[in-house]
PDB file of N, CA and C in Angstrom:
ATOM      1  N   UNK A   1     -29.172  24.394 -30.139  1.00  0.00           N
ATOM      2  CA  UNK A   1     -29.794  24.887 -28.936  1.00  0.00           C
ATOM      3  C   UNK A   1     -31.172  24.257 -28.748  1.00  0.00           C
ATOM      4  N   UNK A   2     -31.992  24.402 -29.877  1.00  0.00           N
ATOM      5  CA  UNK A   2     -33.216  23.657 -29.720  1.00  0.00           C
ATOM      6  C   UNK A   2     -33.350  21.677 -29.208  1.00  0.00           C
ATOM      7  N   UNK A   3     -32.970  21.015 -30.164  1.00  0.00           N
ATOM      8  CA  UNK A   3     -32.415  19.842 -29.511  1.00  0.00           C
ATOM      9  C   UNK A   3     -31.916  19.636 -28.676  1.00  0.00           C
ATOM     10  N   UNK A   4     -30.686  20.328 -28.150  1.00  0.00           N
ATOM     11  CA  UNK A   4     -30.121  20.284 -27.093  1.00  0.00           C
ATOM     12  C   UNK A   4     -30.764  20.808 -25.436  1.00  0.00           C
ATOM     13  N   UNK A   5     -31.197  21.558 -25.746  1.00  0.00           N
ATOM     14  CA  UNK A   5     -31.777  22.382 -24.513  1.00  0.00           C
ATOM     15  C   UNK A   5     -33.029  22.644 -24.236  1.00  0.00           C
ATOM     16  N   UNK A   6     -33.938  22.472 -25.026  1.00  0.00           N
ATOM     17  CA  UNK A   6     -35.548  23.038 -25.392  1.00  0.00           C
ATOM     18  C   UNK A   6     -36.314  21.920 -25.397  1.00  0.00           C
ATOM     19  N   UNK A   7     -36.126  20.923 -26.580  1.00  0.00           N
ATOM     20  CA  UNK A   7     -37.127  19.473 -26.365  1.00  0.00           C
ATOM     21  C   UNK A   7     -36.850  18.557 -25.503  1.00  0.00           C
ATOM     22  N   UNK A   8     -35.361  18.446 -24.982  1.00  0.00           N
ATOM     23  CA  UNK A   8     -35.115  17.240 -23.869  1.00  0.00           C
ATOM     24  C   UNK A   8     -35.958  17.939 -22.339  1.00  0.00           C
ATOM     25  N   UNK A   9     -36.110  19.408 -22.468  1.00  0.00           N
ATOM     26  CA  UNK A   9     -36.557  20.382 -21.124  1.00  0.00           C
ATOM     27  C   UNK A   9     -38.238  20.471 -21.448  1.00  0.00           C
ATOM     28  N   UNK A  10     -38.962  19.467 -22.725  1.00  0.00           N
ATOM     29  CA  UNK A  10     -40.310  20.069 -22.632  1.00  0.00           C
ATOM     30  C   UNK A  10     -41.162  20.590 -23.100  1.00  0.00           C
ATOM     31  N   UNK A  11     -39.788  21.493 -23.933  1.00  0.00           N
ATOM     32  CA  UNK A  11     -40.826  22.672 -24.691  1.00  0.00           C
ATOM     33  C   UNK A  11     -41.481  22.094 -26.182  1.00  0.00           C
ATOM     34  N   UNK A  12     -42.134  22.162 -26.483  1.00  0.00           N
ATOM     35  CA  UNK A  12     -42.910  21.151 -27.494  1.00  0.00           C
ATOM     36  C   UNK A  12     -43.751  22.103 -28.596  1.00  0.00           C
ATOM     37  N   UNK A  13     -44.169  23.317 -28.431  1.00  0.00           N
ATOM     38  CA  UNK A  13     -44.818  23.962 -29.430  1.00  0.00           C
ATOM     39  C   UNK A  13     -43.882  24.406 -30.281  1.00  0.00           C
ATOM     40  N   UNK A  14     -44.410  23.534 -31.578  1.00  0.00           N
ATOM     41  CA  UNK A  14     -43.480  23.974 -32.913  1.00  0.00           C
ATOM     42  C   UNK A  14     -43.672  25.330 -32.670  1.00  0.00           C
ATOM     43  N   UNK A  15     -44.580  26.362 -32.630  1.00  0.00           N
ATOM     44  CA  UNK A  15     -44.091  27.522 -33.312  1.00  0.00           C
ATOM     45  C   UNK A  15     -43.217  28.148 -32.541  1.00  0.00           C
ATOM     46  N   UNK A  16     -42.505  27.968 -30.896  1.00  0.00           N
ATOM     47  CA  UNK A  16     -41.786  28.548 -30.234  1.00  0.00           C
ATOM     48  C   UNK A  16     -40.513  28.009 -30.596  1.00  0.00           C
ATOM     49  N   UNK A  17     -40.625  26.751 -30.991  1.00  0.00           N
ATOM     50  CA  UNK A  17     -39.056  26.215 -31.118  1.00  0.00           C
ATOM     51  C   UNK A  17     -38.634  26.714 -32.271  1.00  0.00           C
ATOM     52  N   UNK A  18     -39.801  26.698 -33.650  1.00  0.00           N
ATOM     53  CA  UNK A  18     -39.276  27.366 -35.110  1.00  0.00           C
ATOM     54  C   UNK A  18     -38.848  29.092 -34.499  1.00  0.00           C
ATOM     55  N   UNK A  19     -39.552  29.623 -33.651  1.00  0.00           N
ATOM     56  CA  UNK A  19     -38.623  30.951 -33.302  1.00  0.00           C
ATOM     57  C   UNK A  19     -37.666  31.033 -32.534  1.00  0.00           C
ATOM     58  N   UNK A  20     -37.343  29.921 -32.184  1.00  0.00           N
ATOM     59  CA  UNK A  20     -36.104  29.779 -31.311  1.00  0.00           C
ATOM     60  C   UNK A  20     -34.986  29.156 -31.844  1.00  0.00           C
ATOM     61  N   UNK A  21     -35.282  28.795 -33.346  1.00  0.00           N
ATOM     62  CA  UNK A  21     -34.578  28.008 -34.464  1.00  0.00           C
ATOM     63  C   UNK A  21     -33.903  29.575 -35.023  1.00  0.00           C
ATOM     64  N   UNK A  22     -35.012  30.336 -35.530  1.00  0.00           N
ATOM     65  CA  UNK A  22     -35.018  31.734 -36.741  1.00  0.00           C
ATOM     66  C   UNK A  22     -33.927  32.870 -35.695  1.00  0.00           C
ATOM     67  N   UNK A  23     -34.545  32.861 -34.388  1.00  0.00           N
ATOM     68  CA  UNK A  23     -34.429  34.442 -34.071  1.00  0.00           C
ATOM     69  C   UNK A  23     -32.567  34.139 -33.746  1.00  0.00           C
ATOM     70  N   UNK A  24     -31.837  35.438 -34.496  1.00  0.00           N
ATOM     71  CA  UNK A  24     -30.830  35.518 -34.335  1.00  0.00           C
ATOM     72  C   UNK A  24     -30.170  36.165 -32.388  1.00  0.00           C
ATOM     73  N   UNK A  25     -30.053  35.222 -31.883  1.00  0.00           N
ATOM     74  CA  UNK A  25     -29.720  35.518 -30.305  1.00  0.00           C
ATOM     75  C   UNK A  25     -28.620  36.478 -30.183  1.00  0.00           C
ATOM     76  N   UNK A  26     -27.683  36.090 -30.700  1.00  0.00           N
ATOM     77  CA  UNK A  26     -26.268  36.898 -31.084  1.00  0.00           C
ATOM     78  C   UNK A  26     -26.242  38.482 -31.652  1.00  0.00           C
ATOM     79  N   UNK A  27     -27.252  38.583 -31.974  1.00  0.00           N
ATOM     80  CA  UNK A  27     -27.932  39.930 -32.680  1.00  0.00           C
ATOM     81  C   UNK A  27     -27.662  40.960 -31.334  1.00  0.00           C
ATOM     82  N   UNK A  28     -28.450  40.436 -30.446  1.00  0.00           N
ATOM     83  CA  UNK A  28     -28.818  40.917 -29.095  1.00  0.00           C
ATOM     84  C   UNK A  28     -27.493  41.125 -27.901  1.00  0.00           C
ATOM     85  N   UNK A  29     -26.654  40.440 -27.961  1.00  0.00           N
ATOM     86  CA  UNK A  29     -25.839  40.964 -26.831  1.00  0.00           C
ATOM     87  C   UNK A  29     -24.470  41.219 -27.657  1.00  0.00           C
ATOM     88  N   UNK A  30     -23.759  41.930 -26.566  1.00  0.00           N
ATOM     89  CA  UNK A  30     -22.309  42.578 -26.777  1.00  0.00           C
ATOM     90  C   UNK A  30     -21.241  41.437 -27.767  1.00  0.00           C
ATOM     91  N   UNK A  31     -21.292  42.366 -28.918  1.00  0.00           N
ATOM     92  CA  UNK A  31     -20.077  41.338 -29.595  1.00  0.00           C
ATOM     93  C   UNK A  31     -19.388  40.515 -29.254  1.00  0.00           C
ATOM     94  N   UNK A  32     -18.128  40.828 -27.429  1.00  0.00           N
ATOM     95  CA  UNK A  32     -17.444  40.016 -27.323  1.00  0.00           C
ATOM     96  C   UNK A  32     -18.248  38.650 -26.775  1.00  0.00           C
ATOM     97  N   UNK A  33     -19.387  38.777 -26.727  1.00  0.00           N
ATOM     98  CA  UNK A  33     -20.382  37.920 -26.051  1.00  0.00           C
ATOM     99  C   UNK A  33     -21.037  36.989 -26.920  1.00  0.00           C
ATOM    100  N   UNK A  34     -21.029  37.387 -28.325  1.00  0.00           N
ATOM    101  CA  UNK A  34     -22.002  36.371 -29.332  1.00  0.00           C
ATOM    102  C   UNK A  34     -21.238  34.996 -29.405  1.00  0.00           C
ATOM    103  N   UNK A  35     -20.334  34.280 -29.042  1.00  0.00           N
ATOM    104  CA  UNK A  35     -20.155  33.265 -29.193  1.00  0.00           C
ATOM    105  C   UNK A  35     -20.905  32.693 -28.298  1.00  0.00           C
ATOM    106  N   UNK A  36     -20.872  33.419 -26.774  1.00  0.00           N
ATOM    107  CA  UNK A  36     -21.804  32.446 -25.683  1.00  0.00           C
ATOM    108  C   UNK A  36     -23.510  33.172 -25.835  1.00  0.00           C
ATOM    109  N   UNK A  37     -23.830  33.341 -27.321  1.00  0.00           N
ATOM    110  CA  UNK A  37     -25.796  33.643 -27.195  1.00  0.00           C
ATOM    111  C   UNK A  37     -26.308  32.824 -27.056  1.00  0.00           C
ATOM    112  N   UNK A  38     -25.738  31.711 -27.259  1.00  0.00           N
ATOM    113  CA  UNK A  38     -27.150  30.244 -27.562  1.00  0.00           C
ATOM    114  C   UNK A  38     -26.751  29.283 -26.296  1.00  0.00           C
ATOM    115  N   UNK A  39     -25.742  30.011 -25.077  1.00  0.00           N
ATOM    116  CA  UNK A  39     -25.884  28.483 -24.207  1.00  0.00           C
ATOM    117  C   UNK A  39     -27.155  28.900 -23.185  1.00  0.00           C
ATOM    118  N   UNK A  40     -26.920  28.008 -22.298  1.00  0.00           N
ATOM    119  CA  UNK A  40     -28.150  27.976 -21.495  1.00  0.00           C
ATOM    120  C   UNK A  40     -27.895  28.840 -19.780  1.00  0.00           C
ATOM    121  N   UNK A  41     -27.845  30.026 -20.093  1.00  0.00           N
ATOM    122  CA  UNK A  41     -27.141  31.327 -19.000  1.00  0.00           C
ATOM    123  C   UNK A  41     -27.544  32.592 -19.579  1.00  0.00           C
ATOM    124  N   UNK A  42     -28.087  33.546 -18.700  1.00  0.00           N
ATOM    125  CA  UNK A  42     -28.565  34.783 -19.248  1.00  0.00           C
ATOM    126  C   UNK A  42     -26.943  35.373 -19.346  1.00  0.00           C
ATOM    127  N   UNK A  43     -27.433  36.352 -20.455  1.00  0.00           N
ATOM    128  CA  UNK A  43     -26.293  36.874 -20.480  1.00  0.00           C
ATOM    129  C   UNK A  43     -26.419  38.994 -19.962  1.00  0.00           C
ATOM    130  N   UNK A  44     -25.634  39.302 -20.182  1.00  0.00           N
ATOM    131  CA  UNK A  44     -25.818  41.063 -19.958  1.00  0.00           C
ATOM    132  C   UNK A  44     -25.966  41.341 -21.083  1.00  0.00           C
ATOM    133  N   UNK A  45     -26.857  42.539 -21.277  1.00  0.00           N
ATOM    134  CA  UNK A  45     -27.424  43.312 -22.461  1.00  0.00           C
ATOM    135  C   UNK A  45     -27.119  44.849 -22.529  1.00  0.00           C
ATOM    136  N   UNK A  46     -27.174  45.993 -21.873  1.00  0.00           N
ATOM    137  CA  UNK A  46     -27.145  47.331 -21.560  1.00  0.00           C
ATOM    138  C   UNK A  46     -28.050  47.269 -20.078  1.00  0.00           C
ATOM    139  N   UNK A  47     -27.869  48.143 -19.978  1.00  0.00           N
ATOM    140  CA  UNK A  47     -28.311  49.410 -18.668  1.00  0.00           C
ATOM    141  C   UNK A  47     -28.836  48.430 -17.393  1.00  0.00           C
ATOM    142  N   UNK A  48     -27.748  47.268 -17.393  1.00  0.00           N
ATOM    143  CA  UNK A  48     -27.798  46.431 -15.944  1.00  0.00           C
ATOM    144  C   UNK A  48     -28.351  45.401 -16.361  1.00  0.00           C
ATOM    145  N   UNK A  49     -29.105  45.302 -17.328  1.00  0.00           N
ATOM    146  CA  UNK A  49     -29.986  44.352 -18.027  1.00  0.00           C
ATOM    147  C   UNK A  49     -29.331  42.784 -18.386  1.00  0.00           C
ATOM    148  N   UNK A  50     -30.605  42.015 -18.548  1.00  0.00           N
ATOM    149  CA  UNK A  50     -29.791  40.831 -19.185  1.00  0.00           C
ATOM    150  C   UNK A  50     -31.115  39.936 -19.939  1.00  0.00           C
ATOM    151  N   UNK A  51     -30.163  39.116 -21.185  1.00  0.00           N
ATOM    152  CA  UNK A  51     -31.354  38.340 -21.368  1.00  0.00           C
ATOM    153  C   UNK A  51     -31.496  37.015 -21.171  1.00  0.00           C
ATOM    154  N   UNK A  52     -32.417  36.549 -20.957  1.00  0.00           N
ATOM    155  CA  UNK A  52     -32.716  35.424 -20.693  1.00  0.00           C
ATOM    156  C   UNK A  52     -32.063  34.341 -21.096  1.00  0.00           C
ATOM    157  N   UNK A  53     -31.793  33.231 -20.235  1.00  0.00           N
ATOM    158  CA  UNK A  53     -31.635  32.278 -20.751  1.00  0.00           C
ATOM    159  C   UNK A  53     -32.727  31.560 -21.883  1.00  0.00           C
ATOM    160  N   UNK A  54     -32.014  30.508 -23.024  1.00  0.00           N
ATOM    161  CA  UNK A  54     -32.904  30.315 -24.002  1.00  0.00           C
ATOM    162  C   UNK A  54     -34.156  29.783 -23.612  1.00  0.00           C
ATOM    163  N   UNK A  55     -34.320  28.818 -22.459  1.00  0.00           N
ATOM    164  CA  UNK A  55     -35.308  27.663 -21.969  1.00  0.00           C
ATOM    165  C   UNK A  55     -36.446  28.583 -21.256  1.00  0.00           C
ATOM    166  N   UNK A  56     -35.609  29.668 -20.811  1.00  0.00           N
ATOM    167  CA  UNK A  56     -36.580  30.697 -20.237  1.00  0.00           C
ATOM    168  C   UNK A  56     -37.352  31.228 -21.483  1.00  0.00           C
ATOM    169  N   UNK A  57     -36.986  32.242 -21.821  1.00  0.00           N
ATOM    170  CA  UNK A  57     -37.463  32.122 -23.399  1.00  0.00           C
ATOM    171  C   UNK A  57     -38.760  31.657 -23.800  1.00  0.00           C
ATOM    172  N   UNK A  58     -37.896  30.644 -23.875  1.00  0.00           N
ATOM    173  CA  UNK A  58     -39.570  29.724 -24.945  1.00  0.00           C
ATOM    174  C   UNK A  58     -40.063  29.149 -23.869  1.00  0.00           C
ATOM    175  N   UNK A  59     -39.885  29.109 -22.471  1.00  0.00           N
ATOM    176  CA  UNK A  59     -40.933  28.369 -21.714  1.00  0.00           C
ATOM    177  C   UNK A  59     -42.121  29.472 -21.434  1.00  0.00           C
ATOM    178  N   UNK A  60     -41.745  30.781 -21.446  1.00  0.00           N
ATOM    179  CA  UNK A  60     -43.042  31.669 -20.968  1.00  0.00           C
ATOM    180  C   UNK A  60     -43.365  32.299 -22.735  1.00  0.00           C
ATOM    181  N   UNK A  61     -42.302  32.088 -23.761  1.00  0.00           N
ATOM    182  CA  UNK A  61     -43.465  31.964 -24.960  1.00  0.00           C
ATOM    183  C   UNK A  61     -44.556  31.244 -25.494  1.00  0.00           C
ATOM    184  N   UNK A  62     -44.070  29.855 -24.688  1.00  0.00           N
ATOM    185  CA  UNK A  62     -44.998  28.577 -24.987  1.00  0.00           C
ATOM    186  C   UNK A  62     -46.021  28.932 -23.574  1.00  0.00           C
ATOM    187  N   UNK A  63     -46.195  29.544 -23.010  1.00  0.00           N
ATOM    188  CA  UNK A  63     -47.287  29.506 -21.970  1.00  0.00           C
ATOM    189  C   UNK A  63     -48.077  30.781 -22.144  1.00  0.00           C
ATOM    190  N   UNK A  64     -47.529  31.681 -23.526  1.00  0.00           N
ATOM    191  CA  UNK A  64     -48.500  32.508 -23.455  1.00  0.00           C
ATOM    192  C   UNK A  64     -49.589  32.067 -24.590  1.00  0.00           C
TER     193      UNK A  64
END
């Protein structure tokens, strides 16, 4: 995900990409869903919710 989607898009601060390396994505949404955690599409979470796509992610982690 990082190579693929994150440095060709920009994102450049090691410490967002090493947490975008660590943090388990799949953790976070509906079982039948953890195969698609790491592409580049928010997915649904609970109560209407969804999370972010990954690039989203680390682009407003790297800008804070």
């Amino acid at each position: 995900m990082v190579q693929e989607q994150l440095i060709p898009r920009g994102i450049s601060d090691e410490r967002v990409l090493e947490a975008m390396r660590t943090v388990p994505r799949h953790h976070f949404v509906d079982h039948a869903l953890q195969s698609r955690a790491y592409g580049d599409f928010p997915l649904p979470i609970s109560s209407g919710q969804t999370i972010s796509q990954p690039y989203i992610v680390a682009c407003m982690s790297e800008a804070l």
